[in-house]
C-alpha atoms as a PDB file:
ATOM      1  CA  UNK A   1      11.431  -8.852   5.567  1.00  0.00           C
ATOM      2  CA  UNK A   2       8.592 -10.243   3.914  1.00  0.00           C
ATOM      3  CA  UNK A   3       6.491  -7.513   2.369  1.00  0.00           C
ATOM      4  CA  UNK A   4       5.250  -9.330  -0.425  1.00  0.00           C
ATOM      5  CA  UNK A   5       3.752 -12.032   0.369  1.00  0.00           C
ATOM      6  CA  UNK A   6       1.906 -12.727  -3.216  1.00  0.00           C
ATOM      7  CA  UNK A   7       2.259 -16.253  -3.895  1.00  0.00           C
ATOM      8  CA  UNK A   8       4.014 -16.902  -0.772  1.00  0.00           C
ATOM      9  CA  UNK A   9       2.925 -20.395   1.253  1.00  0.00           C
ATOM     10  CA  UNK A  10       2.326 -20.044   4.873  1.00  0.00           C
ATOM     11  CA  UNK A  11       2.169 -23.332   7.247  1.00  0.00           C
ATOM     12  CA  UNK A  12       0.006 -22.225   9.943  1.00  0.00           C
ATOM     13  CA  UNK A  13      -0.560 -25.161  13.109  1.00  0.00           C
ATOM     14  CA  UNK A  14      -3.880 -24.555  15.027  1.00  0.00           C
ATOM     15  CA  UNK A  15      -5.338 -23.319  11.208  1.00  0.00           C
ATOM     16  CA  UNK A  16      -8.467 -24.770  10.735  1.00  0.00           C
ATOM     17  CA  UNK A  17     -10.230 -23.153  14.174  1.00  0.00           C
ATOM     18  CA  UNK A  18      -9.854 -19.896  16.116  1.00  0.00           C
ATOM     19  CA  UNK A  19      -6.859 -17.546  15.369  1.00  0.00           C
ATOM     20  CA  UNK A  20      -4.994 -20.151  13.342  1.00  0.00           C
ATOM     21  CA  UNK A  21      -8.393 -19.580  11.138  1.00  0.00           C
ATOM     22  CA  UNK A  22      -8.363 -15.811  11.142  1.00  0.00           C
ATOM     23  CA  UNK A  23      -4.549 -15.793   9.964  1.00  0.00           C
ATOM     24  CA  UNK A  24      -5.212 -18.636   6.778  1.00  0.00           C
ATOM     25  CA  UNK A  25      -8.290 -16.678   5.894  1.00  0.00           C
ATOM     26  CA  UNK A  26      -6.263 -13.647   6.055  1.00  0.00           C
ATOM     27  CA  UNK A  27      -2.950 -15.181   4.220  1.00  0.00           C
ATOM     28  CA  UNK A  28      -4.983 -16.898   1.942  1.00  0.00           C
ATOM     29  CA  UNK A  29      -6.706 -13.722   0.538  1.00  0.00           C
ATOM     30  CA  UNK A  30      -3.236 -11.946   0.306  1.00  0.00           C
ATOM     31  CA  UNK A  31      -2.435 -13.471  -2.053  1.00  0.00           C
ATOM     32  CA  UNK A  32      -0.639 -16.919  -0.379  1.00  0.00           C
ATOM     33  CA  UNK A  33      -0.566 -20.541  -0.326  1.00  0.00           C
ATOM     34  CA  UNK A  34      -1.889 -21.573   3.088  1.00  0.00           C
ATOM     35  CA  UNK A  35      -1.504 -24.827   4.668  1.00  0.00           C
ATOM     36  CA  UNK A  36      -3.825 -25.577   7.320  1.00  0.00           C
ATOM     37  CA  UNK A  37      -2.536 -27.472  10.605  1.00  0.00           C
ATOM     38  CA  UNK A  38      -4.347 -29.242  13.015  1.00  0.00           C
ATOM     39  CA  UNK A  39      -5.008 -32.393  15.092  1.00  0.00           C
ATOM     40  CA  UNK A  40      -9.318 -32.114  15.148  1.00  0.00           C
ATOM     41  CA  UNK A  41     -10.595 -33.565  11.675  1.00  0.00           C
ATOM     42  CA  UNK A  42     -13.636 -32.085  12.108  1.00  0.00           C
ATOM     43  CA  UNK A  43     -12.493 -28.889  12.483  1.00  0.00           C
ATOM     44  CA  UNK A  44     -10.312 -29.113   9.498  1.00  0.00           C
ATOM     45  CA  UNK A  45     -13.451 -30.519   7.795  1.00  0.00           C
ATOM     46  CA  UNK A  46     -15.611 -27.424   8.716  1.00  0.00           C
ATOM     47  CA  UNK A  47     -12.606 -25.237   7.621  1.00  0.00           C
ATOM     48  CA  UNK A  48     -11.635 -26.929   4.504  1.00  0.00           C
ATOM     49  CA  UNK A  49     -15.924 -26.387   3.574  1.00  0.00           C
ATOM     50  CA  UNK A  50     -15.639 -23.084   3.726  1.00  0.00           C
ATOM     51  CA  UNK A  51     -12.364 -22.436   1.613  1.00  0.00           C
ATOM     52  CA  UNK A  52     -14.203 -24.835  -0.863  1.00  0.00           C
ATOM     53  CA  UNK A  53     -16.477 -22.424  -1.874  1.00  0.00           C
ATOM     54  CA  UNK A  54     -13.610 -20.149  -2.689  1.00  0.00           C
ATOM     55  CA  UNK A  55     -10.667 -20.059  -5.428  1.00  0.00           C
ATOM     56  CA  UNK A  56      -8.164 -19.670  -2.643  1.00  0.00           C
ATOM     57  CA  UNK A  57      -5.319 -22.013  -2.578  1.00  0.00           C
ATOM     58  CA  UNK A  58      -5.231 -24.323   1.063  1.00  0.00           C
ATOM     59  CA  UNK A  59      -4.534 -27.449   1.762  1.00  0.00           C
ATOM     60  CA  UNK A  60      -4.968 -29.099   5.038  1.00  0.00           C
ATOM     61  CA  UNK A  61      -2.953 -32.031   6.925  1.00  0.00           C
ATOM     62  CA  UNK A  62      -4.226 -33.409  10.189  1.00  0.00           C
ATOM     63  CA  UNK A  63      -1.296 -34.151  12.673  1.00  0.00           C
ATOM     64  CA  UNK A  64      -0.748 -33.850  16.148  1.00  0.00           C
ATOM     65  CA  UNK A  65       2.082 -31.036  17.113  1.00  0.00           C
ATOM     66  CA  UNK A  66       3.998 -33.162  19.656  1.00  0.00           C
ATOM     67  CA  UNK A  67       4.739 -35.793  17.441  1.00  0.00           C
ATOM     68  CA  UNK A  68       8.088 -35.320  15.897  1.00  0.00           C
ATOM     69  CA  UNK A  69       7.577 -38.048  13.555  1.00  0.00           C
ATOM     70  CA  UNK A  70       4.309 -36.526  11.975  1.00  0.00           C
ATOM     71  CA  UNK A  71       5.875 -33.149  11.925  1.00  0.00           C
ATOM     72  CA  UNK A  72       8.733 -34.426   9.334  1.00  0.00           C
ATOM     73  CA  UNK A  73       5.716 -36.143   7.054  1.00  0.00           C
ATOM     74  CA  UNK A  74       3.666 -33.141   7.580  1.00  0.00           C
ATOM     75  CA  UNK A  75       6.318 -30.689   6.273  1.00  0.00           C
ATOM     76  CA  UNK A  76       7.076 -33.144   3.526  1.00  0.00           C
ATOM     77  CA  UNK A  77       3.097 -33.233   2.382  1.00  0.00           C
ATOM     78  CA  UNK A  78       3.421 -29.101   2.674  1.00  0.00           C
ATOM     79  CA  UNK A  79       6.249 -28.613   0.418  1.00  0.00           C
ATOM     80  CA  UNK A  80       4.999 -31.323  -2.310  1.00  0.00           C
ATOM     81  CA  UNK A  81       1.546 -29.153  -2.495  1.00  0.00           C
ATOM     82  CA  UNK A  82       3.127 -26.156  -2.479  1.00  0.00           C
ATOM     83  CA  UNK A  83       6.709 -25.689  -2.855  1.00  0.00           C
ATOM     84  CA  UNK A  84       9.263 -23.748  -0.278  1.00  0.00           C
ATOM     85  CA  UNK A  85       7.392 -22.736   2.829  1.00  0.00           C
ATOM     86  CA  UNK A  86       7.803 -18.490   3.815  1.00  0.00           C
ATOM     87  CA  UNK A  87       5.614 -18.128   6.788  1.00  0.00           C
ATOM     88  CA  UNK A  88       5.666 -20.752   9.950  1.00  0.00           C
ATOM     89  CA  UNK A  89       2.929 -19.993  12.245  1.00  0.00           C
ATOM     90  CA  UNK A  90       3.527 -22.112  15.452  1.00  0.00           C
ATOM     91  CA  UNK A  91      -0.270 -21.204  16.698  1.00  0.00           C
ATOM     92  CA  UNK A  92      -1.422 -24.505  18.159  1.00  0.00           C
ATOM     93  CA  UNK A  93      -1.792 -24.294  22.063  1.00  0.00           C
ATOM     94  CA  UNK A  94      -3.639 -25.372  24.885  1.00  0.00           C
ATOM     95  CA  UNK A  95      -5.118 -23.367  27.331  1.00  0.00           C
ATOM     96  CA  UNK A  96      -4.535 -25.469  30.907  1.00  0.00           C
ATOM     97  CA  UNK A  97      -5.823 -23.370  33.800  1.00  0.00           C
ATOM     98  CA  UNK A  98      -6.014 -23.399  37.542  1.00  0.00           C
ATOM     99  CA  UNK A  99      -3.683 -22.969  40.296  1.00  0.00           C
ATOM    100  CA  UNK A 100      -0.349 -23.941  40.008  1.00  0.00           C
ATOM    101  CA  UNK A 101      -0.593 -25.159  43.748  1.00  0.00           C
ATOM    102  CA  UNK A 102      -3.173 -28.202  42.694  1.00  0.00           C
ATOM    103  CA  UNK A 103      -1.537 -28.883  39.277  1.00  0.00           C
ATOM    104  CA  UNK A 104      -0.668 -32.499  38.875  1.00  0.00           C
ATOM    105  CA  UNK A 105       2.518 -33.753  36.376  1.00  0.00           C
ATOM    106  CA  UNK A 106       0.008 -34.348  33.687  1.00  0.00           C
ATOM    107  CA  UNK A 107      -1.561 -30.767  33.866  1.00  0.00           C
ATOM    108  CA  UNK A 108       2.397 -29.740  33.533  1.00  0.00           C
ATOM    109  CA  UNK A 109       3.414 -32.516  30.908  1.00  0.00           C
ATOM    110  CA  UNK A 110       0.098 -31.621  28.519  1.00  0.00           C
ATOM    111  CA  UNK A 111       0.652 -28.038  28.772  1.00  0.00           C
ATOM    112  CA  UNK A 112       4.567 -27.484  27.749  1.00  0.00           C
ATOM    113  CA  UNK A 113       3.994 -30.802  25.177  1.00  0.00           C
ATOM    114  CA  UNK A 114       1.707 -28.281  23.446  1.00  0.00           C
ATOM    115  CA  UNK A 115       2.048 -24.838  23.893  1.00  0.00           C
ATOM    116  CA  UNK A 116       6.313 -25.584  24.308  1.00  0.00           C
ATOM    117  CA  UNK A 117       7.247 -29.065  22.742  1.00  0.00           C
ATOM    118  CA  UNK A 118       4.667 -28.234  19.714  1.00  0.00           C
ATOM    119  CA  UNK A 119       6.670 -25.163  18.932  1.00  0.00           C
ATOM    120  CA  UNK A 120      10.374 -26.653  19.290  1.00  0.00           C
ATOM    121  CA  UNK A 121       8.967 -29.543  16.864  1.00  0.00           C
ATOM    122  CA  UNK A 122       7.894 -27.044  14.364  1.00  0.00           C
ATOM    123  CA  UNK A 123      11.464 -25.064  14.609  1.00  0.00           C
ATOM    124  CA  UNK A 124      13.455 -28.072  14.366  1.00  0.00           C
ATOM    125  CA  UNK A 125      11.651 -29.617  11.731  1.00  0.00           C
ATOM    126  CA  UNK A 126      10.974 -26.123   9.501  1.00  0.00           C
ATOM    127  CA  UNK A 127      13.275 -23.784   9.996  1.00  0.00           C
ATOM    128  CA  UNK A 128      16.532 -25.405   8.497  1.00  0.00           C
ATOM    129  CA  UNK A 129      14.373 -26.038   5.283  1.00  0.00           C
ATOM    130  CA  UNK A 130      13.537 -22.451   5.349  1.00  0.00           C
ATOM    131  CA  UNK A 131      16.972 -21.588   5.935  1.00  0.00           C
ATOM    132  CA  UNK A 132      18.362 -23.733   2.908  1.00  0.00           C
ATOM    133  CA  UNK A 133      16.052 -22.476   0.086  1.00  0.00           C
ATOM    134  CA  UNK A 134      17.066 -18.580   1.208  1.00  0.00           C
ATOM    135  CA  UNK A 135      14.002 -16.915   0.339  1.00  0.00           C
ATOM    136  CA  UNK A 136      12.268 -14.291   2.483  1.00  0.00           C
ATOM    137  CA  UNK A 137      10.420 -15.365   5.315  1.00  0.00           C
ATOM    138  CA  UNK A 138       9.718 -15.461   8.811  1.00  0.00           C
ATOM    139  CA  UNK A 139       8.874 -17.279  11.833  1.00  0.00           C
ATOM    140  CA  UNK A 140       5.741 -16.076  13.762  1.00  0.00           C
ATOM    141  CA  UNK A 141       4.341 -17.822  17.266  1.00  0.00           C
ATOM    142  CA  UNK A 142       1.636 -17.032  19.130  1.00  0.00           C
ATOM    143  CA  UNK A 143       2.247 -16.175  22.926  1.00  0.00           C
ATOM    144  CA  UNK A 144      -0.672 -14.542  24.928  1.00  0.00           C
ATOM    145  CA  UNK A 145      -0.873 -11.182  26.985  1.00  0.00           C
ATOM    146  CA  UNK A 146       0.036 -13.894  29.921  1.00  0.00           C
ATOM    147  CA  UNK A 147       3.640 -14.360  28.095  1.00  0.00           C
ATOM    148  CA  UNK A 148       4.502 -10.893  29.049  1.00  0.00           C
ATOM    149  CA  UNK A 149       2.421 -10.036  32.614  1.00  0.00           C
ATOM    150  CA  UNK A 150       1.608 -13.184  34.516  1.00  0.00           C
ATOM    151  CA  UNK A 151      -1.783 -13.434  36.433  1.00  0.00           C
ATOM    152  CA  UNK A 152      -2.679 -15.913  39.157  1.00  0.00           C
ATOM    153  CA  UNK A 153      -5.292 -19.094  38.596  1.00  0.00           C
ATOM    154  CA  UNK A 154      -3.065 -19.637  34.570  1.00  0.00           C
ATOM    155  CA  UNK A 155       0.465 -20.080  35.903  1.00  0.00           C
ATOM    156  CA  UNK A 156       0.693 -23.428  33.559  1.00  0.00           C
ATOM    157  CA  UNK A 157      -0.495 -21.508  30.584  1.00  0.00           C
ATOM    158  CA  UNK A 158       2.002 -18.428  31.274  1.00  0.00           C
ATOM    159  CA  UNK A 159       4.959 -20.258  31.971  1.00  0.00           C
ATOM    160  CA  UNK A 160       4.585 -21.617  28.772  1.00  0.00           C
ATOM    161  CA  UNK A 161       3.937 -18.422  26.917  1.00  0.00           C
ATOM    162  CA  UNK A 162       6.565 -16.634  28.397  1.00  0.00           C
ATOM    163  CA  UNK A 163       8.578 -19.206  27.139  1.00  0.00           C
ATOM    164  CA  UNK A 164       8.000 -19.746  23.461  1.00  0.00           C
ATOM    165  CA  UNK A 165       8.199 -15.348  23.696  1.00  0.00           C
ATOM    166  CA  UNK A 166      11.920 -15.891  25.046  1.00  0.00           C
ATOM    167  CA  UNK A 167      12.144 -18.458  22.258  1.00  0.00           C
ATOM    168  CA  UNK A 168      11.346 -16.216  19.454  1.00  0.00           C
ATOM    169  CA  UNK A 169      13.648 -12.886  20.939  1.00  0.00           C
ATOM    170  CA  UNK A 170      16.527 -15.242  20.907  1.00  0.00           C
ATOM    171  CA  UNK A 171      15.662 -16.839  17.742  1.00  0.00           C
ATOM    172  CA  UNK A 172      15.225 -13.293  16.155  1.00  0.00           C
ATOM    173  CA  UNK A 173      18.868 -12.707  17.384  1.00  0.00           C
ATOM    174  CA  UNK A 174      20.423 -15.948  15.639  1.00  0.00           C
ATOM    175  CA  UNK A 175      18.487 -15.111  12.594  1.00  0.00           C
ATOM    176  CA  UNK A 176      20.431 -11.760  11.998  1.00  0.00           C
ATOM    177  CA  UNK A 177      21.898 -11.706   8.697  1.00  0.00           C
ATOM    178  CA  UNK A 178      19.721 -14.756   7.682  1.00  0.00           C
ATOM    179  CA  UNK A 179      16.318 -14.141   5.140  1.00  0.00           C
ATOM    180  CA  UNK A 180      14.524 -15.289   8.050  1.00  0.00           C
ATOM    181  CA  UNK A 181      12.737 -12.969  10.848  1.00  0.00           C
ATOM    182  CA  UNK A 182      11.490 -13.696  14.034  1.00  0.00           C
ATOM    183  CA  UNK A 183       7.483 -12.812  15.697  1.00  0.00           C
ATOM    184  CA  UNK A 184       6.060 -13.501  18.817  1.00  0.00           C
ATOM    185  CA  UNK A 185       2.024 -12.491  18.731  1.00  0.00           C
ATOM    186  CA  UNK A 186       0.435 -11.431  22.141  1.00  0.00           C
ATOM    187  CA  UNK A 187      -3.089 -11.925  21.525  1.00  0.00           C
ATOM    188  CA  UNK A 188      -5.624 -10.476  24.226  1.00  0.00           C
ATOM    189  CA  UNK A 189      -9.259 -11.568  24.296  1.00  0.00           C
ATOM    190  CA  UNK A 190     -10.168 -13.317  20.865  1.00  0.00           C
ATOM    191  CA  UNK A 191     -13.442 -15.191  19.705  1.00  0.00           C
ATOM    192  CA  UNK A 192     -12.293 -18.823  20.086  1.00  0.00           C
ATOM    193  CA  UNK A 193     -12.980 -21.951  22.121  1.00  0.00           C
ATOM    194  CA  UNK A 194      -9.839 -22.712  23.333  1.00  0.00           C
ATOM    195  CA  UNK A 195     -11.242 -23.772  27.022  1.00  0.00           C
ATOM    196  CA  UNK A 196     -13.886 -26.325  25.063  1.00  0.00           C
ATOM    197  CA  UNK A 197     -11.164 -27.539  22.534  1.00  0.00           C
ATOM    198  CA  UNK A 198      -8.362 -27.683  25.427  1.00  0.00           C
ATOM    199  CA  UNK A 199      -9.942 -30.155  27.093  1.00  0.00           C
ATOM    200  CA  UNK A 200     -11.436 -31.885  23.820  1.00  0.00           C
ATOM    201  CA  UNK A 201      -8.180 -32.990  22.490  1.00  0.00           C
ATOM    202  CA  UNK A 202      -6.053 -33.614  25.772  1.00  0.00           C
ATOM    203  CA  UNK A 203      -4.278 -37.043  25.281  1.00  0.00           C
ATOM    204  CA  UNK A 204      -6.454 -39.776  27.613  1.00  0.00           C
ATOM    205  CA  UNK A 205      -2.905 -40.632  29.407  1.00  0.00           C
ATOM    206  CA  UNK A 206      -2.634 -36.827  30.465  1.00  0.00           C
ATOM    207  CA  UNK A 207      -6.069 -36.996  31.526  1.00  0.00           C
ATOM    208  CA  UNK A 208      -6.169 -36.070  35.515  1.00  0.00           C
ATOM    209  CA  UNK A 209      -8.632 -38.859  37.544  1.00  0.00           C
ATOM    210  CA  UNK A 210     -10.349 -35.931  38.764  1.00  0.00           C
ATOM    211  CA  UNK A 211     -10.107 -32.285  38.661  1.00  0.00           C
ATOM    212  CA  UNK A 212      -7.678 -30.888  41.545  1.00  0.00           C
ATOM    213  CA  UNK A 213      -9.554 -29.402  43.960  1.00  0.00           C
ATOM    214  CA  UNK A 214      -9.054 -25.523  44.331  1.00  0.00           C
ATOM    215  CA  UNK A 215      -6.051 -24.508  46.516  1.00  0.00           C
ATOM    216  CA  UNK A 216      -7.342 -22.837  49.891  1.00  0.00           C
ATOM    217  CA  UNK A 217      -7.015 -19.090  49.322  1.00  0.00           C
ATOM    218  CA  UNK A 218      -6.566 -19.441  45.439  1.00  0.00           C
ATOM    219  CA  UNK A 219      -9.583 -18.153  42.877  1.00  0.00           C
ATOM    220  CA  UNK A 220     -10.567 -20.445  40.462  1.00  0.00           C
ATOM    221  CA  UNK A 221     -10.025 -20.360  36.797  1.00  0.00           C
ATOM    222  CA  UNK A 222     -13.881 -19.287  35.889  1.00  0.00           C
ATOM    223  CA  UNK A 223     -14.345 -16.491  33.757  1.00  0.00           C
ATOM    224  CA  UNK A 224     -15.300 -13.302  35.903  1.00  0.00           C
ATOM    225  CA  UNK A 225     -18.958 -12.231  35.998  1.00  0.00           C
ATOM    226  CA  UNK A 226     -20.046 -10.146  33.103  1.00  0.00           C
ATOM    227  CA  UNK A 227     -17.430 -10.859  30.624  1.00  0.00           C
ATOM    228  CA  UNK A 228     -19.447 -10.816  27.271  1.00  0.00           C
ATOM    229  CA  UNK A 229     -17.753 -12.718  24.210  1.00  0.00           C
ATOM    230  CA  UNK A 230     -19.098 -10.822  21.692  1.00  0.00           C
ATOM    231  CA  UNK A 231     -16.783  -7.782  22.670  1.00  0.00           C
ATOM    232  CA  UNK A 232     -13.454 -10.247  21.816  1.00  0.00           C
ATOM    233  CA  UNK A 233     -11.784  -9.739  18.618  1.00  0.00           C
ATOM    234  CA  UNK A 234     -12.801 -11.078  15.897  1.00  0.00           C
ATOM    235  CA  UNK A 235     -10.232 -13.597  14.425  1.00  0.00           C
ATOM    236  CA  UNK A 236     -10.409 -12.276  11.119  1.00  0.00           C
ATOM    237  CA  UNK A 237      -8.954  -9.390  12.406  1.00  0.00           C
ATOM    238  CA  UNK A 238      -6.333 -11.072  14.661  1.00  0.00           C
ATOM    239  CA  UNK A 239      -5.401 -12.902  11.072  1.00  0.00           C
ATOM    240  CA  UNK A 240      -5.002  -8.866   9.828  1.00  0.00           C
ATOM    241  CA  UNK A 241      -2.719  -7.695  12.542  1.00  0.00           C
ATOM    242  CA  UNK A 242      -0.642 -10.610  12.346  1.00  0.00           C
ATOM    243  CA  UNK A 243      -0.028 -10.353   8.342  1.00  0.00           C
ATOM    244  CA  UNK A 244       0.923  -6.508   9.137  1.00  0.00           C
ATOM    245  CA  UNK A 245       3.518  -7.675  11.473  1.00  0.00           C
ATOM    246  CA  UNK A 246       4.874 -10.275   9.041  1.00  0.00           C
ATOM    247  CA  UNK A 247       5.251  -7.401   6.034  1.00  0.00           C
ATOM    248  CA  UNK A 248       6.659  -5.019   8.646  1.00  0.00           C
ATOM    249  CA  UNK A 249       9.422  -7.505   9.997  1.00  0.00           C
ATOM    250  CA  UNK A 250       8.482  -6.859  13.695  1.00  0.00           C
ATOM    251  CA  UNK A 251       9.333  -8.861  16.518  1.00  0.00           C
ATOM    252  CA  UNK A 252       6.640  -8.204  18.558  1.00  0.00           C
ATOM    253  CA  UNK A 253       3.061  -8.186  17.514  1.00  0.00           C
ATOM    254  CA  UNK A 254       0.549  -6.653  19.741  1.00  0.00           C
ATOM    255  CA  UNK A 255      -3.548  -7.442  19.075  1.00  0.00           C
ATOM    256  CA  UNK A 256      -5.133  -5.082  22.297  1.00  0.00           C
ATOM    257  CA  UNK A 257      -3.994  -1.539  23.011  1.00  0.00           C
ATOM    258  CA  UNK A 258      -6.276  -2.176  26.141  1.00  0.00           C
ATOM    259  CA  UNK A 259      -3.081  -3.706  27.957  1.00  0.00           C
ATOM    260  CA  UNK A 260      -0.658  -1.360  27.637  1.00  0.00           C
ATOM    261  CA  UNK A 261      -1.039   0.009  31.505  1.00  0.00           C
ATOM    262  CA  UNK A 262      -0.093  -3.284  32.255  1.00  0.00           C
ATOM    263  CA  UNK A 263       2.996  -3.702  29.938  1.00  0.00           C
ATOM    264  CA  UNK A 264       4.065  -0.490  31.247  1.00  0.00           C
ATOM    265  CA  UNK A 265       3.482  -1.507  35.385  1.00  0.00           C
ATOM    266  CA  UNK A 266       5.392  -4.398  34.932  1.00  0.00           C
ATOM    267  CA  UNK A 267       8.347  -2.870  33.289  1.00  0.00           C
ATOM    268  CA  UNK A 268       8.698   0.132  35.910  1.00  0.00           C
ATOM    269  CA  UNK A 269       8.292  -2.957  38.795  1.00  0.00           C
ATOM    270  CA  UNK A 270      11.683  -4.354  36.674  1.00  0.00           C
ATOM    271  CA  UNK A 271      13.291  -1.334  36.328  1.00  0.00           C
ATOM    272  CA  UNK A 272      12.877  -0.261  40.247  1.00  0.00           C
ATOM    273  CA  UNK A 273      14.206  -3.962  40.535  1.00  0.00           C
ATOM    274  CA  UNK A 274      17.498  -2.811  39.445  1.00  0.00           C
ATOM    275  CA  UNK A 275      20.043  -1.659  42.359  1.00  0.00           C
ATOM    276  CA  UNK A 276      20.515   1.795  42.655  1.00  0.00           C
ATOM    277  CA  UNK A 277      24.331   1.887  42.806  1.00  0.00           C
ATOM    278  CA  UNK A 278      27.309   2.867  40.327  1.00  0.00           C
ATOM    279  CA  UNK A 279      28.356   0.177  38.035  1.00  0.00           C
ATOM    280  CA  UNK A 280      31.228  -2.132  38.448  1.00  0.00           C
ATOM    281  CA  UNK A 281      33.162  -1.219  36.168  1.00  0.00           C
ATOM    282  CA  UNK A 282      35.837  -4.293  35.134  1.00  0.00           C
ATOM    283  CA  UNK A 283      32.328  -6.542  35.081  1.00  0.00           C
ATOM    284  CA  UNK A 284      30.714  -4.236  33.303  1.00  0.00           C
ATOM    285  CA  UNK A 285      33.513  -4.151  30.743  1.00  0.00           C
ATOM    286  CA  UNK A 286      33.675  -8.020  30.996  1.00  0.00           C
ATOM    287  CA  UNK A 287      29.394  -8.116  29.921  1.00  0.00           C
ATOM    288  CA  UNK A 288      30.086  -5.857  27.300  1.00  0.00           C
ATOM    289  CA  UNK A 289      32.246  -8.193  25.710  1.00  0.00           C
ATOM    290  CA  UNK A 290      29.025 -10.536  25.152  1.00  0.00           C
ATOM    291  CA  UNK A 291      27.435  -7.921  23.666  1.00  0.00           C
ATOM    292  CA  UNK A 292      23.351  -9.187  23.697  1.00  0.00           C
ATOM    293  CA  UNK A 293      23.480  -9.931  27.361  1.00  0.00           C
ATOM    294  CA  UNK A 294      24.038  -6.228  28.106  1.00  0.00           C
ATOM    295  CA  UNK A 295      22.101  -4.965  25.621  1.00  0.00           C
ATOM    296  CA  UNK A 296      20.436  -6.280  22.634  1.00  0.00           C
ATOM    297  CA  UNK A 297      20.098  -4.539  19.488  1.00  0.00           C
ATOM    298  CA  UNK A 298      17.180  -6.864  18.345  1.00  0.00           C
ATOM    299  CA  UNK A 299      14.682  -4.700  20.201  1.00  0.00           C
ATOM    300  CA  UNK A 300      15.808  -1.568  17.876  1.00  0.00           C
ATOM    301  CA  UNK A 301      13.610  -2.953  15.221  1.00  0.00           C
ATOM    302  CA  UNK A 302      10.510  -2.858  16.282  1.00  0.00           C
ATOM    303  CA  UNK A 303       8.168  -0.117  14.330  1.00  0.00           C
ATOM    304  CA  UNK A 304       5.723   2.114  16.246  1.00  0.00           C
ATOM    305  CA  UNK A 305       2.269   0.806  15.350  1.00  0.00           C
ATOM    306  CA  UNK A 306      -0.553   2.943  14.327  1.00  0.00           C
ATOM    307  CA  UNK A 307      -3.621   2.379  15.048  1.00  0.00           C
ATOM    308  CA  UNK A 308      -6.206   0.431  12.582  1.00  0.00           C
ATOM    309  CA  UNK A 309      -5.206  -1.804  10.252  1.00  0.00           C
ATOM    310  CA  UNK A 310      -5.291   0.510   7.208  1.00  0.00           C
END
């Protein structure tokens, strides 16, 4: 558990716009070394501006997440600034939206290259260093409330959040005796462009020729009448909620108390999923034996929240 983070460094992908922001802004003031991640230059510009006019120690690298290649150079750069890296935030992500029913290969490929492949890069290339220097740390990446209740018109986006939140609850089991913890942040409604920047940095090759046309009987992926941005979170305060969860060790980091009716329907819909029969017995006995995959203890860990961030 990582409740000091004074002097700490943080590598944070996504950093230099939107909740990536809100977190180095947030890290950064704690007290930590921040490295700022991210594949727009001008947004790293813009960021890099503002923590000019500061004494707060950041340093930014431009790189794109799904190149493996840039990811070993990038982590290289990091440690030379600022020594033996604590916090990994895997925030960069893509928001691809529409129906699955008109999504073409390259909707699929620039989605999970992101929001999937961008993450895996980051573990593979990070976590063993992390791992081999032994200090206190932990691993934080940032799903969305559609990694844990699934709507229609985002299947893309929410198969890949559900993934990377799978990821992290089976990484937080092989981390178990390890300095290292495990996060996965479900962020609700925050004040970012992801929609403009999604479609800003997609890869020409993964470009479609045209935009699928919508699916008969499917709604489109157009925010819903009345929805007024300035009621989102600010990402400061997404940056605060996400530092609390990294001092507190937890596995899963919630931003909205607005969606807990649907975190609750969805777990009563699994649990009347489950047949309503007595156990077999000898295969009960024989899934006990794997322990995790009857029960896992990681889930004991996680602290009731209170509310503000006092």
């Amino acid at each position: 558990m990582l409740e000091d983070v004074s002097g700490k460094t943080a590598f944070i992908t996504g950093g230099a716009s939107g909740m990536g922001l809100g977190m180095a802004r947030v890290f950064a003031r704690a007290g930590m070394k921040v490295v700022i991640a991210d594949l727009r230059q001008s947004a790293i510009d813009t960021a890099m501006e503002e923590f000019s006019r500061t004494n707060l120690a950041v340093h930014a690298i431009q790189f794109d997440v799904t190149d493996r290649e840039a990811w070993v150079r990038a982590a290289d750069e990091a440690e030379t600034a600022f020594g033996n890296i604590h916090v990994l935030a895997l925030n960069a992500g893509v928001g691809v939206v529409g129906p699955m029913t008109t999504a073409t290969y390259k909707d699929w490929d620039y989605c999970l290259s992101v929001n999937v492949g961008g993450v895996v890069n980051g573990l593979v290339t990070l976590l063993p260093r992390m791992l081999a220097h032994g200090e206190a740390g932990q691993v934080v990446v940032t799903s969305s409330t559609g990694g844990f209740s699934a709507v229609g018109g985002a299947g893309l986006y929410c198969t890949s959040k559900f993934a990377v939140a799978g990821m992290m609850e089976s990484l937080a089991t092989d981390l178990k005796g390890t300095a290292i913890g495990a996060s996965v942040f479900f962020p609700g409604p925050v004040q970012t462009a992801l929609a403009i920047n999604t479609n800003a940095v997609r890869p020409e090759h993964l470009r479609n020729d045209a935009p699928p046309p919508p699916a008969p009987g499917t709604r489109d992926a157009r925010p819903m009448p009345g929805f007024d941005p300035a009621v989102f979170m600010p990402i400061d305060e997404v940056g605060e909620r996400v530092l609390r969860g990294i001092r507190r060790g937890d596995l899963f980091i919630m931003s909205h108390p607005e969606f807990r009716d649907g975190i609750v329907a969805r777990n009563e819909a699994l649990l009347r999923a489950i047949p309503d029969e007595p156990l077999n017995e000898p295969r009960a006995a024989l899934v006990r034996q794997f322990g995790t995959l009857m029960y896992n203890p990681v889930y004991d860990g996680q602290q009731k929240v209170p509310g503000g961030l006092s």
